[in-house]
Protein backbone atom coordinates (compact mmCIF):
# COMPACT_ATOMS: atom_id res chain seq x y z
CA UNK A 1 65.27 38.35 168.86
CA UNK A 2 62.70 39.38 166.14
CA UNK A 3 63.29 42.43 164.25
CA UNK A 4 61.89 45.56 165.53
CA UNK A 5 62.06 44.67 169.40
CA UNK A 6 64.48 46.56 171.44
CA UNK A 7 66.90 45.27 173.44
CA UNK A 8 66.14 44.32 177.20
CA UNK A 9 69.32 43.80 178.29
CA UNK A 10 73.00 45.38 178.42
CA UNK A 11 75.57 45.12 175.96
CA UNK A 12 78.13 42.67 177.48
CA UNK A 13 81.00 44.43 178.95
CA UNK A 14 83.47 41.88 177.69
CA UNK A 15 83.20 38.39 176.28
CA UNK A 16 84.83 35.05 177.79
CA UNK A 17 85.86 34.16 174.41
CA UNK A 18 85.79 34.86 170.43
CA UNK A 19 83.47 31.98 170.08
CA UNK A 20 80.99 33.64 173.33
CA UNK A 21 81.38 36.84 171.26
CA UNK A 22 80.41 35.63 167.93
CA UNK A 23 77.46 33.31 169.84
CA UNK A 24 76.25 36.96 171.20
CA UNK A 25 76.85 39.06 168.08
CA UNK A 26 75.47 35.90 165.82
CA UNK A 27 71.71 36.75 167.54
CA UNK A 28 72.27 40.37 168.10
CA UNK A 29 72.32 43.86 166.00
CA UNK A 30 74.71 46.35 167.27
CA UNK A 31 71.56 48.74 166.41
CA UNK A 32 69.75 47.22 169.61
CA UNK A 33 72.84 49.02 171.58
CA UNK A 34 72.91 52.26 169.99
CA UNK A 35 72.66 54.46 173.18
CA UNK A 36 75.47 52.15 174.76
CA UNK A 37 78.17 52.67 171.83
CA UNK A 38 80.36 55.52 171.82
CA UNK A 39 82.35 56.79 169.12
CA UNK A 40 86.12 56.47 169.02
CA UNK A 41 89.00 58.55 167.14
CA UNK A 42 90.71 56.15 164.55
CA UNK A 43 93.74 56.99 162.45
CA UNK A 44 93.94 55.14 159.26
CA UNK A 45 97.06 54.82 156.71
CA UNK A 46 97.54 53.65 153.36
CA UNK A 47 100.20 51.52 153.14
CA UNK A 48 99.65 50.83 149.34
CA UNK A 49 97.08 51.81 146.76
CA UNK A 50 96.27 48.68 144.15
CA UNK A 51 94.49 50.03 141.14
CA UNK A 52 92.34 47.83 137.89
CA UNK A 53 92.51 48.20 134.77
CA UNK A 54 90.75 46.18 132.28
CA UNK A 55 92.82 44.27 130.05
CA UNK A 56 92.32 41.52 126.82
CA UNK A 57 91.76 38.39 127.42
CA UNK A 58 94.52 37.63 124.99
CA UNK A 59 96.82 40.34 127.30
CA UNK A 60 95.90 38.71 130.31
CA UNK A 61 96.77 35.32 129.03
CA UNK A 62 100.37 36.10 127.61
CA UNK A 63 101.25 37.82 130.85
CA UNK A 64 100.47 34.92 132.83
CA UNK A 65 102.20 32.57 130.90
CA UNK A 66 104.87 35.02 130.97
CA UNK A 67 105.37 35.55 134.11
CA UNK A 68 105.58 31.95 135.02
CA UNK A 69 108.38 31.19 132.69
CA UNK A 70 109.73 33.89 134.61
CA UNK A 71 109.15 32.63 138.03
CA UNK A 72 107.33 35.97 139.17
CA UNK A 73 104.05 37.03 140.11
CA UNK A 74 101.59 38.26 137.36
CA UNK A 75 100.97 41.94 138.86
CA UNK A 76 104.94 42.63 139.52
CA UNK A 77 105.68 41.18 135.51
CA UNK A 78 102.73 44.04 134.60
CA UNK A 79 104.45 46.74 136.45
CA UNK A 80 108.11 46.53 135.20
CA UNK A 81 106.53 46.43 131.75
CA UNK A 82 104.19 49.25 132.23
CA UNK A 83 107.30 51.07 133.81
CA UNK A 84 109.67 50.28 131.24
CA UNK A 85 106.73 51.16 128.32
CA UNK A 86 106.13 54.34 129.82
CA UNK A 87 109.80 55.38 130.16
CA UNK A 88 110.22 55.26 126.78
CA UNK A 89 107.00 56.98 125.85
């Protein structure tokens, strides 16, 4: 359908598959369906927060290799030292 043209037809009511959906949605806006869509109430929660913070090279580097000798991931090797650093600060 060519940019600009509304819609002729309906918004499917359902889909016979994800493959039939993504076929649809693949030639389709969900703009051309605006007076079809309503809104819905969603609640939303956290579960974790993951920050970045910009490190050296060098840093970066040493903490990787030290985290495999260690047999741990890179971001839980930063934390303990961050939290060990910053309990004695």
């Amino acid at each position: 359908m060519k940019k600009g043209n509304k819609s002729q037809n309906n918004m499917p009511k359902s889909f016979s598959s994800y493959d039939a959906a993504g076929d649809f949605w693949d030639t389709h806006d969900s703009a051309e369906f605006v007076t079809e869509l309503s809104p819905v109430a969603v609640q939303a929660r956290l579960e974790r927060r993951h920050f970045e913070i910009e490190v050296d090279e060098e840093v970066a580097r040493a903490l990787e290799k030290k985290a495999l000798t260690r047999k741990m991931r890179t971001d839980e090797l930063a934390n303990e030292l961050l939290k060990r650093d910053l309990a004695l600060a």
